[in-house]
C-alpha atoms as a PDB file:
ATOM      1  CA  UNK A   1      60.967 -13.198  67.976  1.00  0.00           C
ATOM      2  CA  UNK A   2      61.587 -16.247  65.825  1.00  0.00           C
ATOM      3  CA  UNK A   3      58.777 -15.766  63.607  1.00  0.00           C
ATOM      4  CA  UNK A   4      60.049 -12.493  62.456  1.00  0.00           C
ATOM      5  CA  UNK A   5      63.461 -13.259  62.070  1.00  0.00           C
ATOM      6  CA  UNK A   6      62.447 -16.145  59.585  1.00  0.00           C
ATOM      7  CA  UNK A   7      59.902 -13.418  57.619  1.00  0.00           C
ATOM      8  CA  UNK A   8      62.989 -10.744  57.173  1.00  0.00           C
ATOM      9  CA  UNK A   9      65.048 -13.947  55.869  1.00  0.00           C
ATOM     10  CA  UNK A  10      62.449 -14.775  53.664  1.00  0.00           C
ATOM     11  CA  UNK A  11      61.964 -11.457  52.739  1.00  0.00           C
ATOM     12  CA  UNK A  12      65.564 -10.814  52.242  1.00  0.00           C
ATOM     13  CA  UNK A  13      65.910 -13.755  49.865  1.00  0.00           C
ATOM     14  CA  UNK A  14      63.098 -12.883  47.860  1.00  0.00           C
ATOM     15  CA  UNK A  15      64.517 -10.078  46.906  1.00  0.00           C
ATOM     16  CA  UNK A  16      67.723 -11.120  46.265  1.00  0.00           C
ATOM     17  CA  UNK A  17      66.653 -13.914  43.946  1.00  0.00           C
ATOM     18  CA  UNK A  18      64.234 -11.035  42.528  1.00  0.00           C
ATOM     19  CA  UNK A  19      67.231  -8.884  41.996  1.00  0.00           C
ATOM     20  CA  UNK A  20      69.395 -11.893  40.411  1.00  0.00           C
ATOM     21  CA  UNK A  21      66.282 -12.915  37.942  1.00  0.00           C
ATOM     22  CA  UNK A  22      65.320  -9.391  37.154  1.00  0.00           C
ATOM     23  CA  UNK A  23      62.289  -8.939  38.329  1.00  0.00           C
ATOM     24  CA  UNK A  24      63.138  -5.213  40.332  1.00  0.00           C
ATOM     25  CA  UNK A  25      64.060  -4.087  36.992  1.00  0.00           C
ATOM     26  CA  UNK A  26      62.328  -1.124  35.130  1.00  0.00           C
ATOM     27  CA  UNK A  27      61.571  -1.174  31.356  1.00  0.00           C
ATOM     28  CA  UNK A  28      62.570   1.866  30.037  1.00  0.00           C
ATOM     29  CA  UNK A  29      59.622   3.215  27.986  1.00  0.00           C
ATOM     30  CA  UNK A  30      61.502   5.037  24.746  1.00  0.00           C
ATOM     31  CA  UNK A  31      64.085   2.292  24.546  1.00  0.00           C
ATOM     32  CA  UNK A  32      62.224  -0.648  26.294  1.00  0.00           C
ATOM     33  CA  UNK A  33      66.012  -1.372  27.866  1.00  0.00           C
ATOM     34  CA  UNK A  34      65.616  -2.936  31.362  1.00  0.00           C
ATOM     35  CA  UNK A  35      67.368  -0.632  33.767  1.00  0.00           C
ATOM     36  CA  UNK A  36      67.292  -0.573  37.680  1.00  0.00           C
ATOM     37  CA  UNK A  37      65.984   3.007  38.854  1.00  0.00           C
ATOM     38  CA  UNK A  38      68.280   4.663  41.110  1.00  0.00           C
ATOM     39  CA  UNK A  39      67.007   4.753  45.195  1.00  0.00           C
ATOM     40  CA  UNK A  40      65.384   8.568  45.921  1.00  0.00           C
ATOM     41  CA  UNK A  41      64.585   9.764  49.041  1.00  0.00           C
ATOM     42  CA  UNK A  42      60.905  10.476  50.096  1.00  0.00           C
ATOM     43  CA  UNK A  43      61.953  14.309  49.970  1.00  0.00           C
ATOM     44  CA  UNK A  44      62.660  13.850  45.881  1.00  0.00           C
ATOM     45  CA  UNK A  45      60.856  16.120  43.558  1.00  0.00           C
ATOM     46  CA  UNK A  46      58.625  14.543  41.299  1.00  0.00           C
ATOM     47  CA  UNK A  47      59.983  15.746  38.144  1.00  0.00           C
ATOM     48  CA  UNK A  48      63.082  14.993  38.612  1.00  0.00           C
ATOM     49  CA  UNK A  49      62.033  12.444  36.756  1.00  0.00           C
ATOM     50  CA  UNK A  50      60.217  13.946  33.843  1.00  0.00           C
ATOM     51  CA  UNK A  51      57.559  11.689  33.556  1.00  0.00           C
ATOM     52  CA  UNK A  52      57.638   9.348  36.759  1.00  0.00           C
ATOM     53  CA  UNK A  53      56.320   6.191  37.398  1.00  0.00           C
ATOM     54  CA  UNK A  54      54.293   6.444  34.651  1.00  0.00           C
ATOM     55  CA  UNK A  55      56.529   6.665  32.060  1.00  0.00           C
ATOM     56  CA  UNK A  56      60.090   5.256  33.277  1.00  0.00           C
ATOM     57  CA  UNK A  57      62.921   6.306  31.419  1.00  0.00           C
ATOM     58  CA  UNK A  58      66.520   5.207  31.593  1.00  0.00           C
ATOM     59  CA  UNK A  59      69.064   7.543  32.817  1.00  0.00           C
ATOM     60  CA  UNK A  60      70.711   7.420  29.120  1.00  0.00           C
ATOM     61  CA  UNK A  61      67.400   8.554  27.374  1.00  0.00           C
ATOM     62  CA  UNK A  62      66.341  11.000  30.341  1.00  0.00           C
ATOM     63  CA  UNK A  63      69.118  12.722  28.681  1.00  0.00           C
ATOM     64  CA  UNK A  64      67.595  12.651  25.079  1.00  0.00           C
ATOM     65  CA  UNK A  65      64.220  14.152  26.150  1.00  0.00           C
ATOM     66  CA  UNK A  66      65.705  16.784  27.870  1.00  0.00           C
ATOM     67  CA  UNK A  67      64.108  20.191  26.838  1.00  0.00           C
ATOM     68  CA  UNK A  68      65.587  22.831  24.324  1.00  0.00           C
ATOM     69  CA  UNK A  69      66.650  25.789  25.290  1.00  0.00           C
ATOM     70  CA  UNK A  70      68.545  27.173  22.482  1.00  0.00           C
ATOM     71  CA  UNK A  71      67.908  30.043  20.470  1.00  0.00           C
ATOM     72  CA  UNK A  72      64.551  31.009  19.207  1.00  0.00           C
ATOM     73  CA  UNK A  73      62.029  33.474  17.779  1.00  0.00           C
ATOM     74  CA  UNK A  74      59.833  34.260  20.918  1.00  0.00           C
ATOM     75  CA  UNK A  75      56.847  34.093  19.079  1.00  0.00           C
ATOM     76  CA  UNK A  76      56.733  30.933  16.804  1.00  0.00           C
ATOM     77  CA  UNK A  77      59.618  29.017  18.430  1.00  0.00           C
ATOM     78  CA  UNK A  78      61.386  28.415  15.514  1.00  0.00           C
ATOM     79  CA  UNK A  79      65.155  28.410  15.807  1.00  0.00           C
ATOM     80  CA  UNK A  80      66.782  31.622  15.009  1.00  0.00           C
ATOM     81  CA  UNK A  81      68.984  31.479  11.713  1.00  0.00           C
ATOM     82  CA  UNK A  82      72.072  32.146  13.684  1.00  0.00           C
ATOM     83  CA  UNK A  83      71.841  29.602  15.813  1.00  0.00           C
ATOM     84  CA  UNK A  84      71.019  27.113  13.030  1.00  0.00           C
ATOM     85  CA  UNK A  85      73.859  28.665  10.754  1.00  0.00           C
ATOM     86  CA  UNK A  86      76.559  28.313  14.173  1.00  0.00           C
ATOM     87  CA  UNK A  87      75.031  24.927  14.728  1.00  0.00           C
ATOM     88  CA  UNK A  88      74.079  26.234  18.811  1.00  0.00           C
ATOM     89  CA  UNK A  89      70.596  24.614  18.868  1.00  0.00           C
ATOM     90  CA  UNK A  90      71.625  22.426  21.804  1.00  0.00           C
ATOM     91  CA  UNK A  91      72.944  25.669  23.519  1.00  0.00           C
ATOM     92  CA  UNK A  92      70.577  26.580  26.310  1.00  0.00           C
ATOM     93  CA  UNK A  93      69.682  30.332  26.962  1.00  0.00           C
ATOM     94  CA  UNK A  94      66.709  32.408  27.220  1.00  0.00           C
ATOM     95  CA  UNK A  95      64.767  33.594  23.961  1.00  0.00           C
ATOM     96  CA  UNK A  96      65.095  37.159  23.590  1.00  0.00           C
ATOM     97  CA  UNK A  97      61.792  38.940  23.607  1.00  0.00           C
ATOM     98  CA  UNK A  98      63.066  41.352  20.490  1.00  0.00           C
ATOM     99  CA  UNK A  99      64.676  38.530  18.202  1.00  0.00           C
ATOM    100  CA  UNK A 100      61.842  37.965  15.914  1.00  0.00           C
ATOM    101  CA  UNK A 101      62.054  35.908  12.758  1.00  0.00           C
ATOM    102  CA  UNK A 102      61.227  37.518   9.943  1.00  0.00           C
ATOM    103  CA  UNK A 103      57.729  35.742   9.457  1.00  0.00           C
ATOM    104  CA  UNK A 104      56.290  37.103  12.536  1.00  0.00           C
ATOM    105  CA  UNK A 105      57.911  40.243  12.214  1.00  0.00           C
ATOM    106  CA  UNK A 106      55.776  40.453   8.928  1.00  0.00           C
ATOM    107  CA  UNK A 107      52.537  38.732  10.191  1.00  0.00           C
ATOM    108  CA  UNK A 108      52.441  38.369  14.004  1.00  0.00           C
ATOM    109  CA  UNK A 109      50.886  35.036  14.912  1.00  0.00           C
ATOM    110  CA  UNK A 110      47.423  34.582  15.814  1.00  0.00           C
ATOM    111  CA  UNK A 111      48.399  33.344  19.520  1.00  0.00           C
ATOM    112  CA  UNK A 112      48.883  35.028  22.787  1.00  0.00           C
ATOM    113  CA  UNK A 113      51.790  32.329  23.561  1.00  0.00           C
ATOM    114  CA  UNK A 114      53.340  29.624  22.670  1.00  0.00           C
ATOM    115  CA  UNK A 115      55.729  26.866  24.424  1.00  0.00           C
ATOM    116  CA  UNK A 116      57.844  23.601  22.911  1.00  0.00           C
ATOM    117  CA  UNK A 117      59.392  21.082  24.907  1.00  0.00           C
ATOM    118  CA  UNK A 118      62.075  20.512  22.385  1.00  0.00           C
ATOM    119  CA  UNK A 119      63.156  20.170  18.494  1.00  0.00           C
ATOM    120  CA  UNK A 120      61.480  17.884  16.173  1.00  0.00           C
ATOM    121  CA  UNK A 121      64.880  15.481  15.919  1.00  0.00           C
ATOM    122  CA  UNK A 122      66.542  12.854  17.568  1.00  0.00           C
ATOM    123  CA  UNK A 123      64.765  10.768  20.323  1.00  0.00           C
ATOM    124  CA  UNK A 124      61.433  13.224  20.545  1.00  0.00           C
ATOM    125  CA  UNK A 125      60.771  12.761  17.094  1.00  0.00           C
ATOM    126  CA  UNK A 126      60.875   8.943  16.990  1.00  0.00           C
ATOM    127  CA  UNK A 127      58.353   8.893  19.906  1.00  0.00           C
ATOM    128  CA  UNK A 128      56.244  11.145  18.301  1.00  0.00           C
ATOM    129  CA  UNK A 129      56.384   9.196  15.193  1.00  0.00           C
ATOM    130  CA  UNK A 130      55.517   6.116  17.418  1.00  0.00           C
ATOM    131  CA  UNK A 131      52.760   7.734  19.208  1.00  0.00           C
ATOM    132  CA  UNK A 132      50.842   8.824  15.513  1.00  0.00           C
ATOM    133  CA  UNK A 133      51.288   6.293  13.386  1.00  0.00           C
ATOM    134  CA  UNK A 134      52.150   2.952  15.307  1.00  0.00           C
ATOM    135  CA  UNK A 135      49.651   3.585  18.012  1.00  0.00           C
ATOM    136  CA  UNK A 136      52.021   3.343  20.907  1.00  0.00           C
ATOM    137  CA  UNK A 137      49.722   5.186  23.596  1.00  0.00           C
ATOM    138  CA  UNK A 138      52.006   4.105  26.088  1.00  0.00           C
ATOM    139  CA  UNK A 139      54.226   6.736  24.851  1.00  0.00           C
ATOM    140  CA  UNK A 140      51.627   9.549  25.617  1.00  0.00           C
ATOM    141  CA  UNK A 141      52.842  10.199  29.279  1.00  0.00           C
ATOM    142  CA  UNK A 142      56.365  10.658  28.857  1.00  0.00           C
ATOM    143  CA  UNK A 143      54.853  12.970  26.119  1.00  0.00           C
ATOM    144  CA  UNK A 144      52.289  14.682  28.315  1.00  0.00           C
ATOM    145  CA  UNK A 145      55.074  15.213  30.854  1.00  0.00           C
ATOM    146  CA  UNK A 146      57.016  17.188  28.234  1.00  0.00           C
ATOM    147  CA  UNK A 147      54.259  19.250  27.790  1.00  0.00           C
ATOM    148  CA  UNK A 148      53.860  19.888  31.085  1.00  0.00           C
ATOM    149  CA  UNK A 149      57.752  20.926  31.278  1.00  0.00           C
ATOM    150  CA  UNK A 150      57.360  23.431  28.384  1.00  0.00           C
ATOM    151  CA  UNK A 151      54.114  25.074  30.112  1.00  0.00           C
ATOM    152  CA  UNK A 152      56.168  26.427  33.188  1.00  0.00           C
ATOM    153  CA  UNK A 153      56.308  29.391  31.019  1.00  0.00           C
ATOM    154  CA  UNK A 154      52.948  29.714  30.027  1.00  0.00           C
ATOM    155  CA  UNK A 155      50.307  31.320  32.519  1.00  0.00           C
ATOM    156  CA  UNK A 156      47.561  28.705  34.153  1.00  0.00           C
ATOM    157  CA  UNK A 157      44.308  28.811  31.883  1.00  0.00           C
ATOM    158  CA  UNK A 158      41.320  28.001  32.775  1.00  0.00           C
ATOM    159  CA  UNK A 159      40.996  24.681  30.120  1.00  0.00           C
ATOM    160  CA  UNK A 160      43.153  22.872  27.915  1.00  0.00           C
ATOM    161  CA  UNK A 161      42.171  21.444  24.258  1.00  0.00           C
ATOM    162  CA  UNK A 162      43.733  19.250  21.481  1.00  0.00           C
ATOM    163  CA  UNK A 163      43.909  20.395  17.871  1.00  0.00           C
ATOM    164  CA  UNK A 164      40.626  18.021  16.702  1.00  0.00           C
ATOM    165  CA  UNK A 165      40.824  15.928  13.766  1.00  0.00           C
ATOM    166  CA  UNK A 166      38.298  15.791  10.630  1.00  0.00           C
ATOM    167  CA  UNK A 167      35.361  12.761  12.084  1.00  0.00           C
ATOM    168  CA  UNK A 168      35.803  10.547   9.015  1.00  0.00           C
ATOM    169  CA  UNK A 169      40.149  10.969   9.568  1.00  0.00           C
ATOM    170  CA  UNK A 170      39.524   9.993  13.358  1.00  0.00           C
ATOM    171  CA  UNK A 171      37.439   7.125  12.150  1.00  0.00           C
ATOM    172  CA  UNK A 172      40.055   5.775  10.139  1.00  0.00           C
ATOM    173  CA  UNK A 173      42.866   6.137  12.811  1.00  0.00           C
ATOM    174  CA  UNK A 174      40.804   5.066  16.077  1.00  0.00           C
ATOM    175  CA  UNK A 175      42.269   7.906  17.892  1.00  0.00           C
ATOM    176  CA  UNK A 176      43.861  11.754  18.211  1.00  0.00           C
ATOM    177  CA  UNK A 177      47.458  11.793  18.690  1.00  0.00           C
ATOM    178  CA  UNK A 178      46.879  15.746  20.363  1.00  0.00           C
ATOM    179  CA  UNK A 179      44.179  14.399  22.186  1.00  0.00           C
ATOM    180  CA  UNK A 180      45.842  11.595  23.978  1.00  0.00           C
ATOM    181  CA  UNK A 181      48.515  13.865  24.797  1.00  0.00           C
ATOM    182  CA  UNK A 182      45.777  16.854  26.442  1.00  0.00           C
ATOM    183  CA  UNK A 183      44.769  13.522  28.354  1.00  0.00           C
ATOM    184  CA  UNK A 184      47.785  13.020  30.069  1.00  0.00           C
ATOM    185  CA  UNK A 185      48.685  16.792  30.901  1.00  0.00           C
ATOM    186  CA  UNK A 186      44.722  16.797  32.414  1.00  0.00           C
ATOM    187  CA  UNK A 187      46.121  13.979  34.118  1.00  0.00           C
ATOM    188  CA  UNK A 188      49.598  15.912  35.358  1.00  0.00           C
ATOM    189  CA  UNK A 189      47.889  19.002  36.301  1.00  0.00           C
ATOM    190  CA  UNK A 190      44.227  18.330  36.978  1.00  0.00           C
ATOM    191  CA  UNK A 191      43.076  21.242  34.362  1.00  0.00           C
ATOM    192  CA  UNK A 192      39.807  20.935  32.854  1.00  0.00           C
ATOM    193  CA  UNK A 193      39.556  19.242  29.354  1.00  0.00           C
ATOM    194  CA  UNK A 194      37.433  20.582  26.817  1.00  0.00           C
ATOM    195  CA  UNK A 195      37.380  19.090  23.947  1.00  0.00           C
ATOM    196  CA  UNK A 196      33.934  19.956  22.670  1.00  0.00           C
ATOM    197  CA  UNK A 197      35.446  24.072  22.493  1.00  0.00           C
ATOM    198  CA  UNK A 198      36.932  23.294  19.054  1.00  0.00           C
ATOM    199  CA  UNK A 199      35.699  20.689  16.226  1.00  0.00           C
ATOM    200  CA  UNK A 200      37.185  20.494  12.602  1.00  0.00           C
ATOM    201  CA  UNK A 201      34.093  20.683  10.278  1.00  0.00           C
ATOM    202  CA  UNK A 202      35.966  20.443   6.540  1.00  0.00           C
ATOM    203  CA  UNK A 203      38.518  17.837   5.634  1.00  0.00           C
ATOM    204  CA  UNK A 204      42.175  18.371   3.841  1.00  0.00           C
ATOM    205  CA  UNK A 205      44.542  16.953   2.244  1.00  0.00           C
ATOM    206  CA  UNK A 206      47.172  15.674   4.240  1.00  0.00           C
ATOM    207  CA  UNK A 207      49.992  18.521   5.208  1.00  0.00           C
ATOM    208  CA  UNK A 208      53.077  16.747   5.026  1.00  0.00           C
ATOM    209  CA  UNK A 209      55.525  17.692   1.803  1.00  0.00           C
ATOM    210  CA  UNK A 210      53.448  21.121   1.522  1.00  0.00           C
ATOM    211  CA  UNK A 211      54.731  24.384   1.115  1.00  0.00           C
ATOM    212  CA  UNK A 212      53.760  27.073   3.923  1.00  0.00           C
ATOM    213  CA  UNK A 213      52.038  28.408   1.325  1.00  0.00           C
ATOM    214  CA  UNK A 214      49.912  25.482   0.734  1.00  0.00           C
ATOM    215  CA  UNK A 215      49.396  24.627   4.404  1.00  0.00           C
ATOM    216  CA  UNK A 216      47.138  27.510   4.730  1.00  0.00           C
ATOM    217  CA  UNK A 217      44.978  27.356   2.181  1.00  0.00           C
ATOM    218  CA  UNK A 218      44.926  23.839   3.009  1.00  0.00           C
ATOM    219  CA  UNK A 219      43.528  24.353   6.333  1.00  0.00           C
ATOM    220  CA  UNK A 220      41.610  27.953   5.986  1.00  0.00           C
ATOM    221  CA  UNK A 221      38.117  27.398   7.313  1.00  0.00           C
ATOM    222  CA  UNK A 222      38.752  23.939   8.810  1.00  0.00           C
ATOM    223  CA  UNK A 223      37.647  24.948  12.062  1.00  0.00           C
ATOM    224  CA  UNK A 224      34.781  26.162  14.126  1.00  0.00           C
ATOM    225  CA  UNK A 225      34.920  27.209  17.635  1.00  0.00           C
ATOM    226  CA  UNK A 226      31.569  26.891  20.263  1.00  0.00           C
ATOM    227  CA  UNK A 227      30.338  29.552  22.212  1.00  0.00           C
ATOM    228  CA  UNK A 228      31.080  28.004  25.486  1.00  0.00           C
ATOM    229  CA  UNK A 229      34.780  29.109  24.707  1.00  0.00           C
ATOM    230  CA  UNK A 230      33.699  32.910  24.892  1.00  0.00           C
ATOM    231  CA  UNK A 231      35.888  34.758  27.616  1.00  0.00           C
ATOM    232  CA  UNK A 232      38.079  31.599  28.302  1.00  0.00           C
ATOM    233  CA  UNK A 233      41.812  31.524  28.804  1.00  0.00           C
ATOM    234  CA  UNK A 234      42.959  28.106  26.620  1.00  0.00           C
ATOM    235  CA  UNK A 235      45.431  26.187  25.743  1.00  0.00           C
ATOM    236  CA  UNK A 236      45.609  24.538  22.524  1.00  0.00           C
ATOM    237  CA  UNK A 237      47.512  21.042  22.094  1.00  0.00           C
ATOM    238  CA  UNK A 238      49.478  19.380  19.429  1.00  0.00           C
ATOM    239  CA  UNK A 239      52.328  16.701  19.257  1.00  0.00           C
ATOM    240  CA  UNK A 240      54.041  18.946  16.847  1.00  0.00           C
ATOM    241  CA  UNK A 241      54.460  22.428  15.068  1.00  0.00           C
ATOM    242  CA  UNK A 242      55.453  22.480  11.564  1.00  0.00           C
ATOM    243  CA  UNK A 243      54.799  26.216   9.561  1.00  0.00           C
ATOM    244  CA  UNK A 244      52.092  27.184  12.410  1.00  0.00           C
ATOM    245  CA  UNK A 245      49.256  27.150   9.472  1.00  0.00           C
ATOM    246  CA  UNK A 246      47.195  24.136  11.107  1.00  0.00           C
ATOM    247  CA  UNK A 247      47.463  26.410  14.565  1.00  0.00           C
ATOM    248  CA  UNK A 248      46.910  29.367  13.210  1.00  0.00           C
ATOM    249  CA  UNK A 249      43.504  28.768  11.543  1.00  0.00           C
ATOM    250  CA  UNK A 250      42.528  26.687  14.939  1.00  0.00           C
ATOM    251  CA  UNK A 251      43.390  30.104  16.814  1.00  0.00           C
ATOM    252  CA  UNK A 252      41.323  32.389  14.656  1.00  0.00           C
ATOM    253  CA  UNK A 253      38.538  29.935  15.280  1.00  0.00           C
ATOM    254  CA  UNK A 254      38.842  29.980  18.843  1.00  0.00           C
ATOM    255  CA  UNK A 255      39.303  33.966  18.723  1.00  0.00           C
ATOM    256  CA  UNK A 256      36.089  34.224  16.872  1.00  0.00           C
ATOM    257  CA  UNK A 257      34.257  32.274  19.304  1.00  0.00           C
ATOM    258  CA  UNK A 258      34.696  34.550  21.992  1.00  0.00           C
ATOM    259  CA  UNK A 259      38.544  32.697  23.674  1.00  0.00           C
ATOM    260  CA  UNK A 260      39.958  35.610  25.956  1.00  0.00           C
ATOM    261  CA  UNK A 261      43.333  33.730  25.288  1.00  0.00           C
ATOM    262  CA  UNK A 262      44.645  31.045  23.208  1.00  0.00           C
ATOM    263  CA  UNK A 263      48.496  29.997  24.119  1.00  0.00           C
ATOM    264  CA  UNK A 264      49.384  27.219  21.815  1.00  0.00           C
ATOM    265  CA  UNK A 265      51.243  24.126  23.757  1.00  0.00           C
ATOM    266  CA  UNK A 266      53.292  21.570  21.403  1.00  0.00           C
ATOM    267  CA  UNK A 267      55.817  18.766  22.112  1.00  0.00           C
ATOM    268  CA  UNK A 268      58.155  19.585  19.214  1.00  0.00           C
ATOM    269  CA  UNK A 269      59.018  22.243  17.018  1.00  0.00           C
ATOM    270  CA  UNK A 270      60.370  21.532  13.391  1.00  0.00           C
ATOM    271  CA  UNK A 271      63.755  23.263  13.036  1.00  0.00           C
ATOM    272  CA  UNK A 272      62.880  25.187  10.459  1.00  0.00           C
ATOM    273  CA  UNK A 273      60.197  26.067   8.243  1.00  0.00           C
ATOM    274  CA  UNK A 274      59.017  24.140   5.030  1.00  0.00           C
END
């Protein structure tokens, strides 16, 4: 009929002019470039995009946050020395089970498992760096969807957990970085949250410039674990892994409280140890 030829005319023109003014653009979330998103079809995977709707990114950083898959101790995820000697840390392959790194060949880490999206570099670390200290929870999506790419290795537990921060240091900030990011895997996966499993009862200096040395004794009795964690399969979430001091005394915690499992879950992974 008349009357809906004239609505698909209108309709067409609206969204050509929205097209010409911009308005069927996407913001890209890392580098807040407008882009148009390609057209999917209704059969598209989700994570094709890796974090969706709720996070846009641009096809130029989708590249950027793309996972590591180079070379790497099994155990702590730290780069193996070869590959950081041949420069291969943006080669992808498998970690092999028996390629150690010294450290944990000397003192095997206090986790069951543990899974990185990527390095500590490059685009990952700026968002990070946004996410902490400038407060850009916007950010913590596209995070929480990296997480949930490096967990496809990890079996399903039956809760997840951030590493908690000191009261009086969460006062001060207004919020938990590893906390924000365990909200948005919840949200990815529907797993239970649980914060109240793990609480930081004594304060430290701050880590950064430390020696591993330093970093644990910095952090040794920081943390206290609650019964209700006794016979529970965990993981335990943090933006970032530096020497593995501030996760290992979490772990122990957790371990004496009864956790059947801990697997440790992190966004990035320093290249190499302090």
């Amino acid at each position: 009929s008349d009357t809906r030829r004239t609505r698909a005319v209108t309709f067409g023109l609206l969204r050509r002019w929205g097209h010409i003014l911009g308005l069927s653009q996407t913001r890209c979330v890392h580098c807040l470039r407008p882009f148009l998103p390609a057209a999917r079809s209704c059969d598209a995977a989700a994570d094709n995009d890796l974090a969706g709707a709720a996070a846009p990114l641009c096809p130029e950083c989708r590249a950027l946050f793309a996972p590591y898959r180079g070379p790497r101790c099994p155990r702590c995820g730290l780069p193996t020395a070869e590959a950081r000697a041949s420069g291969q840390e943006a080669a992808f392959s498998r970690p092999d089970p028996g390629s150690r790194c010294g450290r944990c060949l000397n003192e095997d880490p206090p986790w069951d498992g543990l899974a990185c999206h990527g390095l500590y570099c490059g685009a990952l670390r700026d968002a990070l760096l946004r996410l902490k200290f400038d407060g850009e929870l916007s950010l913590a999506p596209l995070l929480g969807a990296c997480l949930l790419e490096a967990s496809r290795c990890l079996p399903r537990p039956d809760a997840l957990l951030a590493m908690p921060q000191y009261p009086a240091h969460l006062r001060r900030r207004g919020f938990n970085q590893a906390h924000e990011l365990a909200k948005a895997l919840h949200w990815l996966t529907g797993l239970p949250l649980r914060p109240e499993l793990l609480r930081r009862v004594r304060p430290g200096p701050p880590q950064a410039g430390l020696s591993a040395a330093l970093r644990r004794r910095n952090v040794r009795d920081s943390f206290q674990g609650a019964r209700q964690a006794s016979g529970l399969r965990l993981w335990l979430i943090d933006d970032v892994v530096t020497t593995g001091s501030t996760l290992a005394a979490a772990c122990l915690a957790l371990r004496a409280a009864g956790a059947r499992e801990v697997r440790a879950l992190a966004v990035a992974r320093t290249p190499k140890h302090d």
